[in-house]
N, C-alpha and C. Protein backbone atom coordinates (compact mmCIF):
# COMPACT_ATOMS: atom_id res chain seq x y z
N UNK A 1 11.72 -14.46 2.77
CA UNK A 1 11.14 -13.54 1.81
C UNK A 1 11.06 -12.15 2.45
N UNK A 2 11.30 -10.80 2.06
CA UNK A 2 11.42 -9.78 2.08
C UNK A 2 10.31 -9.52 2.24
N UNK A 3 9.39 -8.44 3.38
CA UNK A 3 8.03 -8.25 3.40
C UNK A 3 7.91 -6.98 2.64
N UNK A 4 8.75 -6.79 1.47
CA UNK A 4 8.68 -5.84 0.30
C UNK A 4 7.74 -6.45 -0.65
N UNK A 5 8.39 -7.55 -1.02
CA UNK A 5 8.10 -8.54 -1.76
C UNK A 5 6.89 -9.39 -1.62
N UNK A 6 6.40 -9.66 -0.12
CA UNK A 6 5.11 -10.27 0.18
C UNK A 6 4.31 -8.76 0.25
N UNK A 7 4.43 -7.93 0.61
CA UNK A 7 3.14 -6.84 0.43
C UNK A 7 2.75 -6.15 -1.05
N UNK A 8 4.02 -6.28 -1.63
CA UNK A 8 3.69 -5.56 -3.56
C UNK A 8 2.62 -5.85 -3.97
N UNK A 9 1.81 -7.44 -4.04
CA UNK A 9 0.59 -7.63 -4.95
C UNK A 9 -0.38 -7.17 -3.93
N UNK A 10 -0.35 -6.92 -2.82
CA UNK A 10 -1.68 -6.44 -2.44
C UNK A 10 -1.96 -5.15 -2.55
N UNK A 11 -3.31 -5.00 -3.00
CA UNK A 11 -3.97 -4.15 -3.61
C UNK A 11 -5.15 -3.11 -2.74
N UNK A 12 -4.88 -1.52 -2.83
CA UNK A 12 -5.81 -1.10 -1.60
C UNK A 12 -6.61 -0.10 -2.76
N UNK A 13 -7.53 0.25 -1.96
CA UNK A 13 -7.96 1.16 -2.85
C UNK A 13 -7.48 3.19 -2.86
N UNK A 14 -7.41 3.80 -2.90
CA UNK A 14 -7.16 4.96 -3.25
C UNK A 14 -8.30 5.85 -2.33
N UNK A 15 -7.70 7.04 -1.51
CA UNK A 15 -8.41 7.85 -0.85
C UNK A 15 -9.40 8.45 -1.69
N UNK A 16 -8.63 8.91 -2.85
CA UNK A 16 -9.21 9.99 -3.21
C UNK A 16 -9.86 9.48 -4.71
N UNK A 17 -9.17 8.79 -5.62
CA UNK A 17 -10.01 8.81 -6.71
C UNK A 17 -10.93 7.27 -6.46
N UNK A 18 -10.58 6.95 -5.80
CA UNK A 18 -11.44 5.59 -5.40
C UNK A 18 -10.88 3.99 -6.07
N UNK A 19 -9.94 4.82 -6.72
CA UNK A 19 -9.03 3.45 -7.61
C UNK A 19 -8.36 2.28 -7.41
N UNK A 20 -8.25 1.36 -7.18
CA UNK A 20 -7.45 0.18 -7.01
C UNK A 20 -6.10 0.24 -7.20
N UNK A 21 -5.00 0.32 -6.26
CA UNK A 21 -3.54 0.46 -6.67
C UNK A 21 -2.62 -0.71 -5.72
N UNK A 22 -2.01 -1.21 -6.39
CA UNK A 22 -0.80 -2.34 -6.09
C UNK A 22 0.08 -1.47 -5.20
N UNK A 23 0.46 -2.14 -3.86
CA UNK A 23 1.19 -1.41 -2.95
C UNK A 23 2.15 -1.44 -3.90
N UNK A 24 2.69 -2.27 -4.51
CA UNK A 24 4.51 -2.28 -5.40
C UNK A 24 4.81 -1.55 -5.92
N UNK A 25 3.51 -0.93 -6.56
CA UNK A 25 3.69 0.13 -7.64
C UNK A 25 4.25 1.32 -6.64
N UNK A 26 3.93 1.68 -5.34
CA UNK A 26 4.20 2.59 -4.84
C UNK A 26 5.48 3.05 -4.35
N UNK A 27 6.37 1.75 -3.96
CA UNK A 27 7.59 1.94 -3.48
C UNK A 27 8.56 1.06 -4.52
N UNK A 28 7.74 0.62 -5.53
CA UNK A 28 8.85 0.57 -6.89
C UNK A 28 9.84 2.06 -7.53
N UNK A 29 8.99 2.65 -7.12
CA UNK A 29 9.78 4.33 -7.53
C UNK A 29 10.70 5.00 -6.44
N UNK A 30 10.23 5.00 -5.27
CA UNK A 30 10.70 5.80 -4.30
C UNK A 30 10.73 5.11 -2.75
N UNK A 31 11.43 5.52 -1.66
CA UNK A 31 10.80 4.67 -0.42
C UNK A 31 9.61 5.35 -0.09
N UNK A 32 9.10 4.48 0.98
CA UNK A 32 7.31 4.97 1.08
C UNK A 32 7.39 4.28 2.21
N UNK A 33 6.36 5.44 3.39
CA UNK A 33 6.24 4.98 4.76
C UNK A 33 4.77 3.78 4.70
N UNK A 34 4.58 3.00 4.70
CA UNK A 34 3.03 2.47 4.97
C UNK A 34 2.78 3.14 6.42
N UNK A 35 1.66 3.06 6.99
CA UNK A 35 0.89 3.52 8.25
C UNK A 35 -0.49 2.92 8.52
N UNK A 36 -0.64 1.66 9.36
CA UNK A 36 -1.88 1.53 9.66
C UNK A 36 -2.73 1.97 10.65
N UNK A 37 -3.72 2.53 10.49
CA UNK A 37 -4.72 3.15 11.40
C UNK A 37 -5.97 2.16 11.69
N UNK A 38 -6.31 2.37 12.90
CA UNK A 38 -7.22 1.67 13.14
C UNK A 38 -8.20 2.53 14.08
N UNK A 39 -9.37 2.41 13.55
CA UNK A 39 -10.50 3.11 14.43
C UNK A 39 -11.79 3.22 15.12
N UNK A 40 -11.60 3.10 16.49
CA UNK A 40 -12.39 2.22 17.37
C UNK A 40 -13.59 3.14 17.53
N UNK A 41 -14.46 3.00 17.04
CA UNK A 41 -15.52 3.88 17.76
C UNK A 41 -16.58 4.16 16.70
């Protein structure tokens, strides 16, 4: 399975309007970098 395909239904919420959005929806249109941050302190 394509980890395109296993990450689409998960769902994050939105910086700015606070909204719930489907990663799929994001790179169904265009390519899209993901970036995880993590922060210790």
């Amino acid at each position: 399975m394509r980890l395109a395909t296993r990450l689409a239904p998960i769902e994050l919420e939105d910086a700015e309007s606070g909204e719930r959005v489907r990663l799929g929806t994001l790179f169904s249109r265009r390519p899209t970098v993901l970036v995880f941050l993590r922060h210790f302190g």
